[in-house]
N, C-alpha and C. Protein backbone atom coordinates (compact mmCIF):
# COMPACT_ATOMS: atom_id res chain seq x y z
N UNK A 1 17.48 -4.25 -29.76
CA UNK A 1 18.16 -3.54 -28.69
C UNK A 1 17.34 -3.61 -27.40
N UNK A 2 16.30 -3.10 -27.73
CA UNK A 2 15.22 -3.62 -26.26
C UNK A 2 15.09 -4.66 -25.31
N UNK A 3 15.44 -5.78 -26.49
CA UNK A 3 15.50 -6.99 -25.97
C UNK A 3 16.68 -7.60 -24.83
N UNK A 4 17.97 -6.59 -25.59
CA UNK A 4 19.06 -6.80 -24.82
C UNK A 4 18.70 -6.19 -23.51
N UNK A 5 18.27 -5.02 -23.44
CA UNK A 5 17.89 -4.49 -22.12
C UNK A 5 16.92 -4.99 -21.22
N UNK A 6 15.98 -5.85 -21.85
CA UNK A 6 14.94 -6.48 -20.91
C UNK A 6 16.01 -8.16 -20.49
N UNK A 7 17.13 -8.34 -20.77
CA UNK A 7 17.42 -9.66 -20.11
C UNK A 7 18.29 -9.06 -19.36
N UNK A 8 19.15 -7.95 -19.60
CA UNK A 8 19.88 -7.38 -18.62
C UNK A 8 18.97 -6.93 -17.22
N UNK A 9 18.27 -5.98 -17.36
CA UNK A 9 17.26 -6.23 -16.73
C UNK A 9 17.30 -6.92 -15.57
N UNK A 10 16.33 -7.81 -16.46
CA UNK A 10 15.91 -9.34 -15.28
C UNK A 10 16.93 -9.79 -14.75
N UNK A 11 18.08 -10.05 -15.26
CA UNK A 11 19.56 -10.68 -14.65
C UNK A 11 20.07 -9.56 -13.65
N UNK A 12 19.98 -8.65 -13.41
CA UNK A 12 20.19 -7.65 -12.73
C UNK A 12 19.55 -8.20 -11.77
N UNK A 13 17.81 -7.76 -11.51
CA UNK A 13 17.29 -7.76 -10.61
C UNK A 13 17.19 -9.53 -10.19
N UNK A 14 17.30 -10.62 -10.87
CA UNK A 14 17.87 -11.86 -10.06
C UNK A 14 19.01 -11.86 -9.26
N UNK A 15 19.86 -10.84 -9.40
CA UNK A 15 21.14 -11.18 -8.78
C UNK A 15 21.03 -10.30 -7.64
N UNK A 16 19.69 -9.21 -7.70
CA UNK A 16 19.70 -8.44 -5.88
C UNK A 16 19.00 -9.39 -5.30
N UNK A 17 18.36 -10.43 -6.06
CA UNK A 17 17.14 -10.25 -5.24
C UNK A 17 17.80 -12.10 -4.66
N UNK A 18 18.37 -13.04 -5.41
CA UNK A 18 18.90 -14.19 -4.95
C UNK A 18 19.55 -14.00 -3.60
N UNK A 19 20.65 -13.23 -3.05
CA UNK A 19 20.95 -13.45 -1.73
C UNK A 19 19.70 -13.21 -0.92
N UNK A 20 18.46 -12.46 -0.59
CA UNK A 20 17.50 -12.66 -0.29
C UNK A 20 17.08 -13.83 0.18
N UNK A 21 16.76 -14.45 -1.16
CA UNK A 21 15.95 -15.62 -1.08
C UNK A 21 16.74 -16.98 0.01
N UNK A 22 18.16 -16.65 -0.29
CA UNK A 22 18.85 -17.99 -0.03
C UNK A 22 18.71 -17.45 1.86
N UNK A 23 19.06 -16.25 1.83
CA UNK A 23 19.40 -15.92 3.48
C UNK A 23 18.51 -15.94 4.10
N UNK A 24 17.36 -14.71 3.58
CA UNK A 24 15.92 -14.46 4.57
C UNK A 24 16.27 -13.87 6.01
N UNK A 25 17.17 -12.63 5.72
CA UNK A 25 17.02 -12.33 6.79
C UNK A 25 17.70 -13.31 8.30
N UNK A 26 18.96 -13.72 8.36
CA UNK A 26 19.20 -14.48 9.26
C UNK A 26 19.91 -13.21 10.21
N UNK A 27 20.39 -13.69 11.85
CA UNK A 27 20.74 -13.12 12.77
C UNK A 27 22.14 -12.39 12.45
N UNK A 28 22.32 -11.85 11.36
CA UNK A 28 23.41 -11.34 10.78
C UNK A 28 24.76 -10.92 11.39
N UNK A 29 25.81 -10.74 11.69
CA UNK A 29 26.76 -10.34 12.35
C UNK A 29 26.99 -8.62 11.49
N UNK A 30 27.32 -7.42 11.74
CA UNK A 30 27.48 -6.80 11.41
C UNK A 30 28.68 -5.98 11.75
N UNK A 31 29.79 -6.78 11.58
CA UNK A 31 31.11 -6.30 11.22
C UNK A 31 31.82 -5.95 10.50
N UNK A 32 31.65 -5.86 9.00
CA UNK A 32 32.04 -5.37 8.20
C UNK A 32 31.28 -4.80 7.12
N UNK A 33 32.08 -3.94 6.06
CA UNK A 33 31.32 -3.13 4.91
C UNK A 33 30.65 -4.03 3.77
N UNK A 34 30.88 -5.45 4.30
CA UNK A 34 30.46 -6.54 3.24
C UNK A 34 29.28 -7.09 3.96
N UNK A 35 29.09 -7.80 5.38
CA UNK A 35 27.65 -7.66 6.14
C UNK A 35 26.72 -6.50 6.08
N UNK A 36 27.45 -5.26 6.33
CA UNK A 36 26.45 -4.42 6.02
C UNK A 36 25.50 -3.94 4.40
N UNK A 37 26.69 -4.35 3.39
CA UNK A 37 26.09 -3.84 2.05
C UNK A 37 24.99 -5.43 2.29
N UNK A 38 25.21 -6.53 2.72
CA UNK A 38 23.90 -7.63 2.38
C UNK A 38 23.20 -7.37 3.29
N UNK A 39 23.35 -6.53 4.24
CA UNK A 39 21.69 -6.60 5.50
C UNK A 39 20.68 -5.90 4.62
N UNK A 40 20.35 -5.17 3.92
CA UNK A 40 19.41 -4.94 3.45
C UNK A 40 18.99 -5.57 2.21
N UNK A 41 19.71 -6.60 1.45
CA UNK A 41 19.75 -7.22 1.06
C UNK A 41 18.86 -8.80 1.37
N UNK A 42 19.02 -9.34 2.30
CA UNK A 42 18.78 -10.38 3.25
C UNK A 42 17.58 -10.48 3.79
N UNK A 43 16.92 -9.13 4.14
CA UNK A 43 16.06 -9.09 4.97
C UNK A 43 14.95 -8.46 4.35
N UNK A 44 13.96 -9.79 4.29
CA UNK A 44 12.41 -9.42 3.28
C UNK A 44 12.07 -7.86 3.53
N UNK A 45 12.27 -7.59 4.74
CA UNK A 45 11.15 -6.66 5.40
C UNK A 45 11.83 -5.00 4.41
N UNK A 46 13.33 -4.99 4.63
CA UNK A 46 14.53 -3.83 4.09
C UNK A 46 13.97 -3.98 2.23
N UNK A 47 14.13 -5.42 1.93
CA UNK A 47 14.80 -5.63 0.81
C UNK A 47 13.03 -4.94 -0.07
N UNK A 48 11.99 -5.55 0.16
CA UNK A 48 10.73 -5.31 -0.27
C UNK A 48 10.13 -4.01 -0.03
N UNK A 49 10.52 -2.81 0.94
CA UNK A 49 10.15 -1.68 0.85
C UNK A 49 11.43 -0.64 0.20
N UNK A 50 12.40 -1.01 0.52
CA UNK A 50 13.45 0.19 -0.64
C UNK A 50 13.25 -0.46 -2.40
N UNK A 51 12.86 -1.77 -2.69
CA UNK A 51 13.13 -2.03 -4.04
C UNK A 51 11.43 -1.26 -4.24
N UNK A 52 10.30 -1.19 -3.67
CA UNK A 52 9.30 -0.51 -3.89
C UNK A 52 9.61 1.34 -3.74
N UNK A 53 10.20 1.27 -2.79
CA UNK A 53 10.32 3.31 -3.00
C UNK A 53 10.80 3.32 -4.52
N UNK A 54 11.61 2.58 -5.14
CA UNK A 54 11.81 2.41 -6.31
C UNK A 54 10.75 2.62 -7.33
N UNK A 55 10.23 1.76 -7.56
CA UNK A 55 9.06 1.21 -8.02
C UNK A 55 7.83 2.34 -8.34
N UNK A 56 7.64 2.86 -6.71
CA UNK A 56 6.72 3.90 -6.78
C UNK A 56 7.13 4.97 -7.37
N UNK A 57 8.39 5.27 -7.31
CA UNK A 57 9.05 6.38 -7.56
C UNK A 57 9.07 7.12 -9.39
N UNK A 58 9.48 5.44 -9.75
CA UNK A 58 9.53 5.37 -11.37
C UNK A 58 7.99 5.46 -12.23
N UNK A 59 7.09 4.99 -10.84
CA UNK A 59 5.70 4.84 -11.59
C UNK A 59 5.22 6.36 -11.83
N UNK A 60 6.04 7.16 -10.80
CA UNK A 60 4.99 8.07 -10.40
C UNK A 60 6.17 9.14 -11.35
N UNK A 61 6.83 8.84 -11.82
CA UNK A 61 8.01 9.94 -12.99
C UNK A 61 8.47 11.09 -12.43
N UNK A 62 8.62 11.92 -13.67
CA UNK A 62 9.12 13.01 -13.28
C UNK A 62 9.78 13.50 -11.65
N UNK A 63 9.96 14.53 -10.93
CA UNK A 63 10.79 14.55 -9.66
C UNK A 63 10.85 13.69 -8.85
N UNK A 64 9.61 12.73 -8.78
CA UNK A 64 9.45 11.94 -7.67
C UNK A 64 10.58 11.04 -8.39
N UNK A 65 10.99 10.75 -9.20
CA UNK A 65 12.05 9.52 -9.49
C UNK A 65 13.35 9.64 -8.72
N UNK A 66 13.76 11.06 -8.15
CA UNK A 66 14.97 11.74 -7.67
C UNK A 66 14.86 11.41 -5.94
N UNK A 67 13.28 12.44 -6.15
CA UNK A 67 13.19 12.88 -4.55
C UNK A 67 13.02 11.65 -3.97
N UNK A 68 11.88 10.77 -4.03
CA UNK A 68 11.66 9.68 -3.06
C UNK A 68 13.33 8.49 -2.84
N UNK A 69 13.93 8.32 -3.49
CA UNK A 69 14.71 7.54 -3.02
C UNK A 69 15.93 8.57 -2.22
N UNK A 70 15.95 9.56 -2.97
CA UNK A 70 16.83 10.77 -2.14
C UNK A 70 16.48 10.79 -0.67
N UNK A 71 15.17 10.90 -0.60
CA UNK A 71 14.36 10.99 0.98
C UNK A 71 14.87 10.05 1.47
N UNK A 72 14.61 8.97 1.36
CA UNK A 72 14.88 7.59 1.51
C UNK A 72 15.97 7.24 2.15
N UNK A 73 16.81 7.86 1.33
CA UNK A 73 18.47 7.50 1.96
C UNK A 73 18.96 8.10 3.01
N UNK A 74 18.41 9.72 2.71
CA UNK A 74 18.87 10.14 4.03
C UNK A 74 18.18 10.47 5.51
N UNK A 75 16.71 10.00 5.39
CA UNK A 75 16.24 9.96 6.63
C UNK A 75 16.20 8.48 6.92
N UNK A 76 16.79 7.61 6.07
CA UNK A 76 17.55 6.77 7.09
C UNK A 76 18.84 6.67 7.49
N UNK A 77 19.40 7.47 6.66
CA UNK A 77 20.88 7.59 7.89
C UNK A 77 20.46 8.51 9.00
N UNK A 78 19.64 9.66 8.93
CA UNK A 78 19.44 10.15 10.04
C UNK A 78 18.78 9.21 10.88
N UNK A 79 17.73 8.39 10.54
CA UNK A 79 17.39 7.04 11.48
C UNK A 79 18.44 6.37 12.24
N UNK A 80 18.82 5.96 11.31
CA UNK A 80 20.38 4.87 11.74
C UNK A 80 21.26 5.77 12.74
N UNK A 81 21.29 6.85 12.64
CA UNK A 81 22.26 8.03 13.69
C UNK A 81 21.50 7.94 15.01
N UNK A 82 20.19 8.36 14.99
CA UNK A 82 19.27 8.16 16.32
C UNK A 82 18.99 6.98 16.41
N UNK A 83 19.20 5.72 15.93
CA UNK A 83 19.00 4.50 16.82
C UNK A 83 20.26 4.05 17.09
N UNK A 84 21.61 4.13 16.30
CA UNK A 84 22.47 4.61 17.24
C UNK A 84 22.92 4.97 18.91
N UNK A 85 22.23 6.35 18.59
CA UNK A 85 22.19 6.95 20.16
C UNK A 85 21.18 6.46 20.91
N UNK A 86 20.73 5.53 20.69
CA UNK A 86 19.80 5.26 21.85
C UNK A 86 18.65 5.30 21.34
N UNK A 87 17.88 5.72 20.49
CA UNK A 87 16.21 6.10 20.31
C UNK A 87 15.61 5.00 19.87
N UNK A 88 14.51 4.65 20.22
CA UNK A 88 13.46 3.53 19.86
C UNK A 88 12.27 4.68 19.91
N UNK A 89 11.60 3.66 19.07
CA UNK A 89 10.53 4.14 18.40
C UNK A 89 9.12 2.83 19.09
N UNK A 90 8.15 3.24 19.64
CA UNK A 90 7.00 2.02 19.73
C UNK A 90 6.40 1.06 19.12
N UNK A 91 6.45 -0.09 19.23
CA UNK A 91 5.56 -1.09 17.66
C UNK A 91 6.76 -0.54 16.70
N UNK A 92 7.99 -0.90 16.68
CA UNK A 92 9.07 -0.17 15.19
C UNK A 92 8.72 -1.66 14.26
N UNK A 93 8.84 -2.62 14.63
CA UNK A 93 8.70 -4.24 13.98
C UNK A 93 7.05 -4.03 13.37
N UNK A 94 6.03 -3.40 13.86
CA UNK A 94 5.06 -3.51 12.98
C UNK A 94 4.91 -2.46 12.20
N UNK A 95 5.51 -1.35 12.63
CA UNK A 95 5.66 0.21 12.05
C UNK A 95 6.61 -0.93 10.19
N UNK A 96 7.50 -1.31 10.39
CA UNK A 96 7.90 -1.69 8.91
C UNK A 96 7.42 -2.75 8.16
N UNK A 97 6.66 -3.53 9.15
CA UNK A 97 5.67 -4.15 8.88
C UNK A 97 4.58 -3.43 7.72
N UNK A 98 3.95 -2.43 8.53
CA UNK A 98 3.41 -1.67 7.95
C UNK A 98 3.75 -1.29 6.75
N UNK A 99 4.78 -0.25 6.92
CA UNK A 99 5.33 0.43 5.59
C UNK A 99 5.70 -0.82 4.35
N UNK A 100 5.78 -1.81 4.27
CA UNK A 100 5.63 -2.41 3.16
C UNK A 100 4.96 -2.72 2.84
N UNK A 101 3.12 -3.06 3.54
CA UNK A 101 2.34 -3.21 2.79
C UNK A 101 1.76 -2.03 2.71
N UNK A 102 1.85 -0.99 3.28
CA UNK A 102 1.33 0.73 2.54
C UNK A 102 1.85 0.67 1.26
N UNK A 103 2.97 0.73 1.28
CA UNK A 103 3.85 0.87 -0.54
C UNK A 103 3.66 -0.18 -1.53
N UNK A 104 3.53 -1.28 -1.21
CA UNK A 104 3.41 -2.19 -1.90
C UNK A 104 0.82 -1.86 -2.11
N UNK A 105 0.48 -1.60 -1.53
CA UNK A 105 -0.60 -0.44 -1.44
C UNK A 105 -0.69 0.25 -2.80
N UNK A 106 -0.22 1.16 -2.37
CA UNK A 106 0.15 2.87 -3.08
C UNK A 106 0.73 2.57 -4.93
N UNK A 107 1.72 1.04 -4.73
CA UNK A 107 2.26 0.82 -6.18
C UNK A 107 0.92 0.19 -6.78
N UNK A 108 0.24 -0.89 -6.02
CA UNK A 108 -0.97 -1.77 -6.82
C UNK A 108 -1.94 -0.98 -7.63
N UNK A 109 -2.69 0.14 -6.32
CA UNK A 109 -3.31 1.07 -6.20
C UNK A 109 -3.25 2.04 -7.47
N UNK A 110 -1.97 2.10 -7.71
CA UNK A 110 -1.63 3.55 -8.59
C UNK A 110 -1.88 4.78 -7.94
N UNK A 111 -1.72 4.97 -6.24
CA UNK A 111 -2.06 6.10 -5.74
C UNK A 111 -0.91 7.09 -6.19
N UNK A 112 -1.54 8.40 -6.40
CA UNK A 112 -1.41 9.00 -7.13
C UNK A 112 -1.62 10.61 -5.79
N UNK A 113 -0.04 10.70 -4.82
CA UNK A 113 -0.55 11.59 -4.12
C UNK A 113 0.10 12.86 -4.41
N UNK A 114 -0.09 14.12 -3.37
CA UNK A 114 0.73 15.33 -3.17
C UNK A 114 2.38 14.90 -3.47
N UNK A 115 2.93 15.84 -4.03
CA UNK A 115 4.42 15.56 -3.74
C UNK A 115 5.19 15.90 -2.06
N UNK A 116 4.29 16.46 -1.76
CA UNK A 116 4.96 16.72 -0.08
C UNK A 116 4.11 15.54 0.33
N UNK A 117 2.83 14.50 0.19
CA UNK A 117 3.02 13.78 0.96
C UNK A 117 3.59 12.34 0.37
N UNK A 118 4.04 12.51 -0.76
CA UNK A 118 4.76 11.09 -1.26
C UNK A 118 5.93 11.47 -0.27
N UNK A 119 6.99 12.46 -0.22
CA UNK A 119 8.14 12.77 0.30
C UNK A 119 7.52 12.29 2.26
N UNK A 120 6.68 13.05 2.62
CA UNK A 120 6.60 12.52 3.79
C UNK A 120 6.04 11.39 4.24
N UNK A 121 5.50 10.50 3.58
CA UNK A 121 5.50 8.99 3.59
C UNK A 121 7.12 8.21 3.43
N UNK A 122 7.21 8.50 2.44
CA UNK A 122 8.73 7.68 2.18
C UNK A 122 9.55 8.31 3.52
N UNK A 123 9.59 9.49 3.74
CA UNK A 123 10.44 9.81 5.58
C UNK A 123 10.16 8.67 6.61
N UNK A 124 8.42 8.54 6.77
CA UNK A 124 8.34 7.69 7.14
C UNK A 124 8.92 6.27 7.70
N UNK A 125 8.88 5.96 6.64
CA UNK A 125 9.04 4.46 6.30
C UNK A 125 10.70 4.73 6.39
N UNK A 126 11.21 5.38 5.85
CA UNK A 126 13.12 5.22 5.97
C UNK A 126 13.07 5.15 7.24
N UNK A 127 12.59 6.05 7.84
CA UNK A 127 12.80 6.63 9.33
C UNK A 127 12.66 5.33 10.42
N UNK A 128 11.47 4.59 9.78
CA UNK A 128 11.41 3.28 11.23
C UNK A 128 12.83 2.21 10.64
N UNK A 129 13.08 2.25 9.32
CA UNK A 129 13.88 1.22 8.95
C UNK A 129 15.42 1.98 9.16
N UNK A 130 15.89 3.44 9.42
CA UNK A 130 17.23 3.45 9.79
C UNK A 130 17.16 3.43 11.21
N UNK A 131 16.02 3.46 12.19
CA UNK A 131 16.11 3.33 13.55
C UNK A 131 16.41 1.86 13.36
N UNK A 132 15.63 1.28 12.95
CA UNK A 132 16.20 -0.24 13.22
C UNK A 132 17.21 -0.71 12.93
N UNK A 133 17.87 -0.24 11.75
CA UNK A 133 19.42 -0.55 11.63
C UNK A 133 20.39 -0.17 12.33
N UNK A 134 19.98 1.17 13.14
CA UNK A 134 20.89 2.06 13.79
C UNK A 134 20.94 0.90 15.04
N UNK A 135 19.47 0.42 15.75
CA UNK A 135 20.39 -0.29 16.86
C UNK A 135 20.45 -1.30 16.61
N UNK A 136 20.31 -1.86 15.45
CA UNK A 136 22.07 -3.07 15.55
C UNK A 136 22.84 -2.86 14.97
N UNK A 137 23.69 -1.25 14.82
CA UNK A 137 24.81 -1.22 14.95
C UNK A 137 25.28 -0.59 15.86
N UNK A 138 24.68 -0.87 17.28
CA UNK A 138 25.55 0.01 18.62
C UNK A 138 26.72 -0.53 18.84
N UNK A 139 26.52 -1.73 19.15
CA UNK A 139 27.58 -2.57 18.74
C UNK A 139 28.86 -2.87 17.97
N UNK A 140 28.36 -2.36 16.80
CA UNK A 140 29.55 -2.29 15.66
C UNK A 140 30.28 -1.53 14.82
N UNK A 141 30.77 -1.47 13.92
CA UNK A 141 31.52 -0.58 13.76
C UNK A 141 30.49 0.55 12.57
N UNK A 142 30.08 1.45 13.05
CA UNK A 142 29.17 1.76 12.43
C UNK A 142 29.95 2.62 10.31
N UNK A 143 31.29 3.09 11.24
CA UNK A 143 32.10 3.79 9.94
C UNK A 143 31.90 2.82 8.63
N UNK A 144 32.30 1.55 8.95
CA UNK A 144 32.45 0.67 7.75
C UNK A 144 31.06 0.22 7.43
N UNK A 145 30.08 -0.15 8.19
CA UNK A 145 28.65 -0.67 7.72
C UNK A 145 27.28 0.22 7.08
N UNK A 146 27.79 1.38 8.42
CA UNK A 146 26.76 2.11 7.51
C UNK A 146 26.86 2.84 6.25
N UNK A 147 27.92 2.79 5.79
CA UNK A 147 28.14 3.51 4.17
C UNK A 147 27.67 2.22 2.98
N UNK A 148 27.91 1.19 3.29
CA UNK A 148 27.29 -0.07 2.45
C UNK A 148 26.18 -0.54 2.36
N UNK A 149 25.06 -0.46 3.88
CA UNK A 149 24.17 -0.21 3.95
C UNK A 149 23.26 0.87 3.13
N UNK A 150 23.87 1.96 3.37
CA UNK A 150 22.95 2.62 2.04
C UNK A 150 23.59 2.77 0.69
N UNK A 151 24.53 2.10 0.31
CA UNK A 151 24.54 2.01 -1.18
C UNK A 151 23.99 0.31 -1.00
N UNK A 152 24.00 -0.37 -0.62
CA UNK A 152 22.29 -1.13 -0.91
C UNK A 152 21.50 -0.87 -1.16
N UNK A 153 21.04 -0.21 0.00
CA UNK A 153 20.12 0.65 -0.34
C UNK A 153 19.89 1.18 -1.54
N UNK A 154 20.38 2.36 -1.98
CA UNK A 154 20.65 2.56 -3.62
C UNK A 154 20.60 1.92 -4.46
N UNK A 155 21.09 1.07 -4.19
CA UNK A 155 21.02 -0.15 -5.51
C UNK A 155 19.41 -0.71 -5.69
N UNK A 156 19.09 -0.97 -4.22
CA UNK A 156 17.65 -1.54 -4.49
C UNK A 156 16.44 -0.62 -4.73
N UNK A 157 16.92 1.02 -4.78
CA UNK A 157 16.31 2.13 -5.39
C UNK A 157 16.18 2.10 -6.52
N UNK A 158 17.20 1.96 -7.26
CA UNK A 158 17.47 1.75 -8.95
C UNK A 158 17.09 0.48 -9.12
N UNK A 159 16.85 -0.47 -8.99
CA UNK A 159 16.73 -1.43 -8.98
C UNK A 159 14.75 -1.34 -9.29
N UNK A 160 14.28 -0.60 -8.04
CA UNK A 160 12.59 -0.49 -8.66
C UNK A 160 12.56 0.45 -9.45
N UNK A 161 13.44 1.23 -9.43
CA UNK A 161 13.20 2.47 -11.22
C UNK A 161 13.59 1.53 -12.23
N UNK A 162 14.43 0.76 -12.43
CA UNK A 162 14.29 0.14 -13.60
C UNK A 162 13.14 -0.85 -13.88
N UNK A 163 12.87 -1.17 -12.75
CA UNK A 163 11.35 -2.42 -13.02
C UNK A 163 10.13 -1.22 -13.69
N UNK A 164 10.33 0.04 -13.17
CA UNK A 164 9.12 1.46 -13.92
C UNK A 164 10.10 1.70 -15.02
N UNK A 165 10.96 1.50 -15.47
CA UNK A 165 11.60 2.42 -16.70
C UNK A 165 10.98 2.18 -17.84
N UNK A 166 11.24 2.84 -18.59
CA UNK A 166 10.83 2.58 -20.04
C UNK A 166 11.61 1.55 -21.13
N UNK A 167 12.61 1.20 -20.56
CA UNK A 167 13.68 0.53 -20.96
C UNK A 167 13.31 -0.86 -20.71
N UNK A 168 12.62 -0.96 -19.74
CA UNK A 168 12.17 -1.94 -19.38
C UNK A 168 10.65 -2.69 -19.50
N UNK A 169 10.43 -3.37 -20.83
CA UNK A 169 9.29 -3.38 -20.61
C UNK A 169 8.02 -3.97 -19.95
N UNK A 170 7.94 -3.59 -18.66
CA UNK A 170 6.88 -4.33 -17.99
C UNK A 170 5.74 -3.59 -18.24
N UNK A 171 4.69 -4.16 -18.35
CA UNK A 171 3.52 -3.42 -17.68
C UNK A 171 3.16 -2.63 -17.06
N UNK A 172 2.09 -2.11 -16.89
CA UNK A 172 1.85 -1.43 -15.63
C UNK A 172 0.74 -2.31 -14.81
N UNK A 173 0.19 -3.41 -15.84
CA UNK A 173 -0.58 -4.28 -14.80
C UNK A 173 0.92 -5.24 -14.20
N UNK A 174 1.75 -5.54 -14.84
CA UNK A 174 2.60 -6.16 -14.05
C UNK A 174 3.09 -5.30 -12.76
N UNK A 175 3.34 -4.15 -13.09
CA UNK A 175 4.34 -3.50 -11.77
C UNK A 175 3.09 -3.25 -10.73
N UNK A 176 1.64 -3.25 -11.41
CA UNK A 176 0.88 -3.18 -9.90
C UNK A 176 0.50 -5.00 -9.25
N UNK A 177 0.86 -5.49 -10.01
CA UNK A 177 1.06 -6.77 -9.26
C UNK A 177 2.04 -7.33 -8.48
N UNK A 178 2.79 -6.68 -9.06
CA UNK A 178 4.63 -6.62 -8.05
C UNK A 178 3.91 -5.50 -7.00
N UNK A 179 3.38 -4.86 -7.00
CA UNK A 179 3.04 -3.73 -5.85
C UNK A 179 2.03 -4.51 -5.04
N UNK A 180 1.07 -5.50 -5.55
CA UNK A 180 0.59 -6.11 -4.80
C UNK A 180 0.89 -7.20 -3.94
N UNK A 181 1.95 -8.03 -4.47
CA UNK A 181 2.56 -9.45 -3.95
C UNK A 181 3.13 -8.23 -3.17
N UNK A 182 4.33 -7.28 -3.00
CA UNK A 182 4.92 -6.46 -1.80
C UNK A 182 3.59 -6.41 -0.50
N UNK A 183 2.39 -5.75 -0.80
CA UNK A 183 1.64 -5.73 0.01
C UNK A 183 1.18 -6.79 0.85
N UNK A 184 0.87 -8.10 -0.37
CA UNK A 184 0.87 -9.20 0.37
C UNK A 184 1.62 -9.99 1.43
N UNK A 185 3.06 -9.44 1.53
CA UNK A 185 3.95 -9.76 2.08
C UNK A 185 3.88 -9.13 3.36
N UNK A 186 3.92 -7.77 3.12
CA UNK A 186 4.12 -6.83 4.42
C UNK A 186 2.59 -7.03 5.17
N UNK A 187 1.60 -7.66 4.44
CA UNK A 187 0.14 -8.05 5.06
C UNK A 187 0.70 -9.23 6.18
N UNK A 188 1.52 -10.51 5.45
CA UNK A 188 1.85 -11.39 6.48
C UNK A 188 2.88 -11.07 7.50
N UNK A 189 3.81 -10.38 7.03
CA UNK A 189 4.53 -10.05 8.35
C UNK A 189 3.92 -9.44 9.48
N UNK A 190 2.65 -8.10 9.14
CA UNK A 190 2.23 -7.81 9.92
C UNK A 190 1.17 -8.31 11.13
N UNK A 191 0.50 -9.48 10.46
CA UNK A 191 -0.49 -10.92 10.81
C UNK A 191 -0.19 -11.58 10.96
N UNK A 192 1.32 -11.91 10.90
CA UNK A 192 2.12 -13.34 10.92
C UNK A 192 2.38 -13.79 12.24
């Protein structure tokens, strides 16, 4: 039975993670509830820090499995609402820069923090990534994109709780190596 669950699994997380690979993030058009559910999808920078709030979330058990992606979702729609209206944030491109190699950090690491500051890290990090989504959708129709946008989102939440589940059997030297290649990543975007 295990077994069935570790190929489901993996076939799962090949199938978030393939549009990724093929797109990378291209100049996306964001007109509909079908562009919007793949922008976070598409884009290393989205796709590698929500599948880690995951990740950290599952490593770290009990409430944090709820709260951090809960946080997650909705201080980036509150993001996405204020970049919306207008708000920018300074350095926001290295600010998420950042936040993926902090998390991808924190998963290698096994940091092991406060529950008010896991919750206010993950604010963080939603927070520069729904400003950035918010303004590119001034433009568009925000009713239809931004509801797909965060059930992406979601998905790529569950998506790192199942890579921590128990159902799943990875490691924990594996999932801090997946926490490290994340870091490595958000290291080059930020140096890149």
């Amino acid at each position: 039975m295990q077994n069935r669950h570790t190929h489901t699994g993996l076939a799962a997380m090949a199938l978030l993670l393939s549009p990724a690979l093929a797109l990378a993030h291209p100049g996306h058009g964001l007109d509909s509830a079908a562009a919007g559910f793949m922008h976070p999808l598409t884009g290393w920078d989205h796709l590698l820090v929500m599948l880690a709030v995951g990740l950290w979330a599952g490593r770290l058990g009990g409430a944090a499995r709820w709260q951090l992606p809960l946080t997650f979702l909705l201080v980036m729609l509150v993001g996405a609402l204020a970049g919306m209206a207008g708000l920018t944030l300074p350095a926001m491109e290295t600010g998420i820069a950042a936040s993926v190699m902090a998390i991808g950090l924190l998963i290698a690491l096994h940091v092991v923090l406060k529950p008010l500051w896991q919750v206010a890290l993950v604010a963080l990090f939603a927070l520069l990534h729904g400003v950035a989504h918010g303004a590119e959708l001034v433009t568009h129709s925000a009713l239809m994109v931004l509801p797909a946008m965060l059930a992406a989102t979601a998905l790529l939440h569950m998506a790192g709780l199942l890579l921590a589940s128990r159902g799943l059997p990875l490691s924990a030297r594996l999932q801090q190596a997946i926490g490290g290649a994340i870091a490595l990543a958000g290291g080059w975007m930020l140096f890149a």
